[in-house]
C-alpha atoms as a PDB file:
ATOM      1  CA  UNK A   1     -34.652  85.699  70.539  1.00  0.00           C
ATOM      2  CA  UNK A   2     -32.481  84.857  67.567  1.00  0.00           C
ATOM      3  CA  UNK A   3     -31.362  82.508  65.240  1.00  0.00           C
ATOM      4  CA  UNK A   4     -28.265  81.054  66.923  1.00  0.00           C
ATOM      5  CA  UNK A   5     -26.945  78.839  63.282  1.00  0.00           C
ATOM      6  CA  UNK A   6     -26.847  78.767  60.330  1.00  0.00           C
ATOM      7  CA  UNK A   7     -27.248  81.160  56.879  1.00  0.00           C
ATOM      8  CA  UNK A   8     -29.178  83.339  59.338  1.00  0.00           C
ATOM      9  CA  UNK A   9     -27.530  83.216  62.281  1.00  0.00           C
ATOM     10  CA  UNK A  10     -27.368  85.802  64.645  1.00  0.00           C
ATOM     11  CA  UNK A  11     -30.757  87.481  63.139  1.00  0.00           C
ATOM     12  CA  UNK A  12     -33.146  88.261  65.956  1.00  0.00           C
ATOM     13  CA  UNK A  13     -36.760  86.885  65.597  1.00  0.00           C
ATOM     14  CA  UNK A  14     -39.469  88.756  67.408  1.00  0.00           C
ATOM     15  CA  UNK A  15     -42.537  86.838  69.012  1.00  0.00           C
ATOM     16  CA  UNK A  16     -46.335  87.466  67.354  1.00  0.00           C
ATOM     17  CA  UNK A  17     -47.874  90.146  69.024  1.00  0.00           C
ATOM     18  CA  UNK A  18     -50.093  89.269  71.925  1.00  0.00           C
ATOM     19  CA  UNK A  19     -47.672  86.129  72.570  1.00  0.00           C
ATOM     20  CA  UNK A  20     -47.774  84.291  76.035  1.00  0.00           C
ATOM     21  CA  UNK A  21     -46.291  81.321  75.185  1.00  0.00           C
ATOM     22  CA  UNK A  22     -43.119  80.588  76.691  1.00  0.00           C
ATOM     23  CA  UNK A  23     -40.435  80.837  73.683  1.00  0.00           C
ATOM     24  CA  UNK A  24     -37.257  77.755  73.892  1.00  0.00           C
ATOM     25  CA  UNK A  25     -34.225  80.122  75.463  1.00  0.00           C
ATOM     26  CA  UNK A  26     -31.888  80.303  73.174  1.00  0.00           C
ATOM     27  CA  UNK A  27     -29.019  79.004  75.243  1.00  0.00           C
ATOM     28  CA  UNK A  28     -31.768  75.212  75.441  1.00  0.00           C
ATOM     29  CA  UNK A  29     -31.626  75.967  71.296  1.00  0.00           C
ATOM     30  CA  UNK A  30     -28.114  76.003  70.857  1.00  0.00           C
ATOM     31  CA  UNK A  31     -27.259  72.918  73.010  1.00  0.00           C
ATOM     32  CA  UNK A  32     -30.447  71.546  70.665  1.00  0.00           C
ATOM     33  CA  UNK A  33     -29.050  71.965  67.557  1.00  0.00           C
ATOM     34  CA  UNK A  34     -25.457  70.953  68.631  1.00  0.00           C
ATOM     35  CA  UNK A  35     -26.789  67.696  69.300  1.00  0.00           C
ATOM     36  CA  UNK A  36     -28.840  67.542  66.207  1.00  0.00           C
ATOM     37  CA  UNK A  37     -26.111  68.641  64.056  1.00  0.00           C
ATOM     38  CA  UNK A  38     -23.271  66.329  65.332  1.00  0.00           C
ATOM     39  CA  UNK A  39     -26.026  63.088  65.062  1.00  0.00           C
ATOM     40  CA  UNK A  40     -28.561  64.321  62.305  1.00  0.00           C
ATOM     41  CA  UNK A  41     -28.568  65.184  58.447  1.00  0.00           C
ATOM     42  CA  UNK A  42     -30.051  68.493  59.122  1.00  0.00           C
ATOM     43  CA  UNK A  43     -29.553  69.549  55.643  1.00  0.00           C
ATOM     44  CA  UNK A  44     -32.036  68.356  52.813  1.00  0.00           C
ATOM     45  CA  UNK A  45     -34.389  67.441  55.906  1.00  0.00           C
ATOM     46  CA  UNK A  46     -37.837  67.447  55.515  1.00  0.00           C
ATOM     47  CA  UNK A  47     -38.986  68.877  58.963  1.00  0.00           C
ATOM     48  CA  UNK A  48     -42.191  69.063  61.093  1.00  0.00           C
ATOM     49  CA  UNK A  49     -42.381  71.626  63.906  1.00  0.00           C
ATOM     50  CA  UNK A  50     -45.374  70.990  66.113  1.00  0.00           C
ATOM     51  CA  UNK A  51     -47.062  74.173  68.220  1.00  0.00           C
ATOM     52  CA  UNK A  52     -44.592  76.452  66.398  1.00  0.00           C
ATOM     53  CA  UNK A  53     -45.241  79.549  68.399  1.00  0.00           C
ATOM     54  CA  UNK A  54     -43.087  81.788  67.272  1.00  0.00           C
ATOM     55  CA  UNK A  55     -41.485  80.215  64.629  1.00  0.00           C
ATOM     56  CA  UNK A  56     -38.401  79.873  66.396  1.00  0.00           C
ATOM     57  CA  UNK A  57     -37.465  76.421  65.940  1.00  0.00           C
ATOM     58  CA  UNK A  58     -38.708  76.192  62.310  1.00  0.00           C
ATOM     59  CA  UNK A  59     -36.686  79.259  60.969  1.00  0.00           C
ATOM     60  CA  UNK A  60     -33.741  77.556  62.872  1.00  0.00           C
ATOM     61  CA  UNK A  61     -34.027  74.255  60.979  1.00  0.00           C
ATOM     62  CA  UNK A  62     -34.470  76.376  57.749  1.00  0.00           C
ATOM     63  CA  UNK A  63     -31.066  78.776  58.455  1.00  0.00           C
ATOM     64  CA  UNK A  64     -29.429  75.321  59.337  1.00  0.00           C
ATOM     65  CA  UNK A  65     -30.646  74.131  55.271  1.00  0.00           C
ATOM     66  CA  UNK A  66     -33.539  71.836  55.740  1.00  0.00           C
ATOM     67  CA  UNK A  67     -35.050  71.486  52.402  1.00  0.00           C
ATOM     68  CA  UNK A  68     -38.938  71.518  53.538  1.00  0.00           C
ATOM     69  CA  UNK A  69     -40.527  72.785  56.652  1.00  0.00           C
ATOM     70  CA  UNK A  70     -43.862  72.449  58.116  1.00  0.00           C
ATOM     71  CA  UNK A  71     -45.290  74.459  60.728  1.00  0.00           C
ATOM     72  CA  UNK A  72     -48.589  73.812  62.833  1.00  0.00           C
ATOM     73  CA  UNK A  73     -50.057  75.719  65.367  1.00  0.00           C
ATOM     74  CA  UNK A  74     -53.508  76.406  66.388  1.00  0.00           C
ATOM     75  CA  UNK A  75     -53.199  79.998  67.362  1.00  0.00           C
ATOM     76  CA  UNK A  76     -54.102  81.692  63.566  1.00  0.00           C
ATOM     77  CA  UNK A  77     -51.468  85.518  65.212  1.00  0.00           C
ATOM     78  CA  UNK A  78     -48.777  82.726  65.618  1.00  0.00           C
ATOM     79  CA  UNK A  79     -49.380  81.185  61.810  1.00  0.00           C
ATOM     80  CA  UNK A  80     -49.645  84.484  59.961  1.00  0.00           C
ATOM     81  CA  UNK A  81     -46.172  85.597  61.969  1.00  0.00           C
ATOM     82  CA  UNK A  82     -44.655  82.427  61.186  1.00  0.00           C
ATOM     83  CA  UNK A  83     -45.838  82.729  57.244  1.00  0.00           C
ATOM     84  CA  UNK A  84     -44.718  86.264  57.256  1.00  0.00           C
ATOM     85  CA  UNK A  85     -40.895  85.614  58.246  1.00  0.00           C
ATOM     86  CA  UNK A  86     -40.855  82.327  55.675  1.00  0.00           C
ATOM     87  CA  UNK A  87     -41.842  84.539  53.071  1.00  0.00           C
ATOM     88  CA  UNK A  88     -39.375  87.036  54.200  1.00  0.00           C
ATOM     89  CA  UNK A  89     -36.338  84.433  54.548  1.00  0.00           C
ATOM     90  CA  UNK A  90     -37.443  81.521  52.773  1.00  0.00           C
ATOM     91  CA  UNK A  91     -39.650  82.175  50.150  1.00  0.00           C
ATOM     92  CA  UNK A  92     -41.085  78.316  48.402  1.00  0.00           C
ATOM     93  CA  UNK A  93     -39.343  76.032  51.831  1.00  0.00           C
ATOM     94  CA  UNK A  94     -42.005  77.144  54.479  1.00  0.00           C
ATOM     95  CA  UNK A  95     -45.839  75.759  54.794  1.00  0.00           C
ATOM     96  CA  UNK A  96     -47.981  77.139  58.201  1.00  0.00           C
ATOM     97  CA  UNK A  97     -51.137  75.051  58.664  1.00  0.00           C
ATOM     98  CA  UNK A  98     -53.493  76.701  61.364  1.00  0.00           C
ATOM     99  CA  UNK A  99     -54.549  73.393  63.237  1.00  0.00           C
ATOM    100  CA  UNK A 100     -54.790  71.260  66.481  1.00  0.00           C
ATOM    101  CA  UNK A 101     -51.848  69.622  66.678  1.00  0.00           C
ATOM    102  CA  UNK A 102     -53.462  66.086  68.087  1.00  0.00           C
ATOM    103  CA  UNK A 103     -55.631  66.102  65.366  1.00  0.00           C
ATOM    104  CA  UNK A 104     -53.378  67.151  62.568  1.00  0.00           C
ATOM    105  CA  UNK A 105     -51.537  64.034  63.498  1.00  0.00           C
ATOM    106  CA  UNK A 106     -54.080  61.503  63.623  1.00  0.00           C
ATOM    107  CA  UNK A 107     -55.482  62.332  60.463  1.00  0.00           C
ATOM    108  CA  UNK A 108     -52.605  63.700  58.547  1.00  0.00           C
ATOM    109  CA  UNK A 109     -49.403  61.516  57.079  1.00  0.00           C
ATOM    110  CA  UNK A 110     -46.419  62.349  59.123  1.00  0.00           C
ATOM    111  CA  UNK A 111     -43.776  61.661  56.340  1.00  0.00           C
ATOM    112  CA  UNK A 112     -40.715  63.547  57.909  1.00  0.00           C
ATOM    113  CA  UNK A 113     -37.177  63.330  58.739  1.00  0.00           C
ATOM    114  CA  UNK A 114     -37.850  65.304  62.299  1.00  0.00           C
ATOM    115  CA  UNK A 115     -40.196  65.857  63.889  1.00  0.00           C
ATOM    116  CA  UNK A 116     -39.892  68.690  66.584  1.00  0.00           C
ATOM    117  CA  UNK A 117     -42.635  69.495  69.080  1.00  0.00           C
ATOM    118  CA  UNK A 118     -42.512  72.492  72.174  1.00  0.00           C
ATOM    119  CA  UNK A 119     -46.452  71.740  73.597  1.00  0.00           C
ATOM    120  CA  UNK A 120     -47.558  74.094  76.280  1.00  0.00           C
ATOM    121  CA  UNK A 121     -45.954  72.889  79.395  1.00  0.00           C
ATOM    122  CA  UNK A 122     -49.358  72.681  80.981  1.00  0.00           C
ATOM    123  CA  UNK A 123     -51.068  70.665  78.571  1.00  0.00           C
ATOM    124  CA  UNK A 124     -51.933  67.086  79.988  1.00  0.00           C
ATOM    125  CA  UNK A 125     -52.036  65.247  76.374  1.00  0.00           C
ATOM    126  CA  UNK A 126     -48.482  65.741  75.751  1.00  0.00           C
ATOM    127  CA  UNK A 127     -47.542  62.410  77.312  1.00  0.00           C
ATOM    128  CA  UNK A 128     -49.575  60.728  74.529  1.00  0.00           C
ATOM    129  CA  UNK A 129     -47.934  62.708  72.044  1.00  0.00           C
ATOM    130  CA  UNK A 130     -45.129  60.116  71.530  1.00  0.00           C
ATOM    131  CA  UNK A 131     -47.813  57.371  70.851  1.00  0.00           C
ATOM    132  CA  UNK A 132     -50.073  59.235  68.519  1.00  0.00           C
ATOM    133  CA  UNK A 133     -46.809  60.454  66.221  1.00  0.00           C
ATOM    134  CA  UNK A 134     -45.502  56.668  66.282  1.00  0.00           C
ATOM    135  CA  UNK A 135     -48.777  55.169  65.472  1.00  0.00           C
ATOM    136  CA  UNK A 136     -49.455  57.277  62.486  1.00  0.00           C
ATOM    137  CA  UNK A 137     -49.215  54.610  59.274  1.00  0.00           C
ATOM    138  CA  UNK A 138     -47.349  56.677  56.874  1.00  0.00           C
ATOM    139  CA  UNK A 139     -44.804  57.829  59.309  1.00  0.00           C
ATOM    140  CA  UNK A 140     -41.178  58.181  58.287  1.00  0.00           C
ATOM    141  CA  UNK A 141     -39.540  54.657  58.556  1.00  0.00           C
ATOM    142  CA  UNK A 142     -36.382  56.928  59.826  1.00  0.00           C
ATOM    143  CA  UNK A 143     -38.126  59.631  61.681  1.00  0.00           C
ATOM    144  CA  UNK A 144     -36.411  61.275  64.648  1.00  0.00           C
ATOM    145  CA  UNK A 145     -38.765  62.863  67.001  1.00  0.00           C
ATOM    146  CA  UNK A 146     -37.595  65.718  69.622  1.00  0.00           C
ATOM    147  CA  UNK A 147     -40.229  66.559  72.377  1.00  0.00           C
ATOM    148  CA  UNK A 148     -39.410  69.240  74.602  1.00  0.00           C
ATOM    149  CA  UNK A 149     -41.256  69.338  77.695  1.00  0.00           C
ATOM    150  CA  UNK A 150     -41.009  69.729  81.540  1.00  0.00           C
ATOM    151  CA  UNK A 151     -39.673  67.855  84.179  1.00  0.00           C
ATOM    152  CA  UNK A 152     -43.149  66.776  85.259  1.00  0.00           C
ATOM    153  CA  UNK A 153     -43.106  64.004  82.461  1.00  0.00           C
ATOM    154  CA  UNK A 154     -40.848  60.976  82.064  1.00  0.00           C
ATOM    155  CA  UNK A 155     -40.962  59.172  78.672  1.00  0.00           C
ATOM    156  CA  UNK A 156     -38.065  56.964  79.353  1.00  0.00           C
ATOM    157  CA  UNK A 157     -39.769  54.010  79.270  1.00  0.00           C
ATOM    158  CA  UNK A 158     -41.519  54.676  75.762  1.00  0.00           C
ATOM    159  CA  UNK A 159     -40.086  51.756  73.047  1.00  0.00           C
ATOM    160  CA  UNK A 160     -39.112  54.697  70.487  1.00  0.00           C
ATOM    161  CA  UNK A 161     -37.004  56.574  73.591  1.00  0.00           C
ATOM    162  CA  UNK A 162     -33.265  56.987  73.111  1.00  0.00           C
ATOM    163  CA  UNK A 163     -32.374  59.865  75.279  1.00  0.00           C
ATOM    164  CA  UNK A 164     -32.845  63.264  77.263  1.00  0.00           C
ATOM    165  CA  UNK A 165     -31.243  65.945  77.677  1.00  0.00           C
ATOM    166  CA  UNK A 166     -32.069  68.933  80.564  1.00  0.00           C
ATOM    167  CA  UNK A 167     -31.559  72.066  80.509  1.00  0.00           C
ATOM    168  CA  UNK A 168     -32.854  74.087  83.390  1.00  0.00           C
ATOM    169  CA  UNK A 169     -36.476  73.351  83.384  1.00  0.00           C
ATOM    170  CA  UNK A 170     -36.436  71.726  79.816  1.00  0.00           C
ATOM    171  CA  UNK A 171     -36.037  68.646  78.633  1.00  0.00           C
ATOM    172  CA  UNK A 172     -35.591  67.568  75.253  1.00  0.00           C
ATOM    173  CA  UNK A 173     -36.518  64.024  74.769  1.00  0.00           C
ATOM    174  CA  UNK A 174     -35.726  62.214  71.739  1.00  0.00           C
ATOM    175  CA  UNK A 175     -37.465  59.168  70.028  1.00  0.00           C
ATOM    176  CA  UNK A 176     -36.510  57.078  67.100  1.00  0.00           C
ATOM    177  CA  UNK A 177     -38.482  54.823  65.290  1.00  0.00           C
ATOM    178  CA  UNK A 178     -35.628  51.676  63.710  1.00  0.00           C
END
């Protein structure tokens, strides 16, 4: 893995130790951040990056210039990894909350520009994921939400839906809330 933009780009990232997760390839990133660069303000964005994992997708938004990011997972290896290469790159723009990632949204105000979230493929509550982001009060009035997920799921018909895009056995699907 590596960080395929950006101030950073072309720096590889290593996974926690003990990871099983399954890490976004990084030719599903780049097509990712091609389309969020050529439609998004990625710069100055405040970003949320939901099951983090490796940290992957947050230290991308970061090289890229986001001015805050957030990082939740519930696996406390993951967070200290993650916290560990925010300090090393991007000392005062990283936070790591150790933390459910359903709960964490109910309870917590999602005030973000994006809001980027890589569940395990296996978990059955990711199809109310899009619900639980949009219902949260003090959500973003501009938020743009990126789910990436398998092929078993099909949020097409979800009011906030605007697109997908596959690649391989991912799909990115993206929500906006106008």
């Amino acid at each position: 893995m590596r960080i395929i933009r950006g101030k950073y780009k072309g720096r590889k990232i290593t996974a926690p130790k003990g990871f099983k997760a399954r890490p976004t390839t990084d030719f599903a990133k780049e097509s990712l951040f091609n389309i969020l660069q050529n439609n998004y303000q990625l710069q100055d964005a405040v970003v949320l990056d939901l099951f983090s994992g490796t940290g992957s997708i947050s230290l991308e938004f970061l090289s890229e210039g986001c001015k805050k990011m957030t990082a939740i997972d519930i696996n406390r290896n993951y967070i200290f990894h993650i916290k560990k290469q925010f300090d090393e790159l991007f000392p005062l723009k990283g936070t790591v909350i150790c933390d459910d990632v359903f709960k964490f949204c109910k309870k917590q105000e999602l005030n973000y520009d994006i809001i980027f979230a890589d569940p395990p493929f296996n978990d059955s509550n990711v199809k109310d994921l899009p619900e639980i982001i949009f219902n949260n009060p003090a959500l973003n009035p501009n938020v743009l939400f990126v789910l990436e997920h398998s092929k078993q799921y099909d949020f097409s018909e979800n009011m906030f839906f605007i697109q997908n895009r596959k690649y391989g056995n991912i799909i990115f699907s993206f929500f906006e809330k106008k």
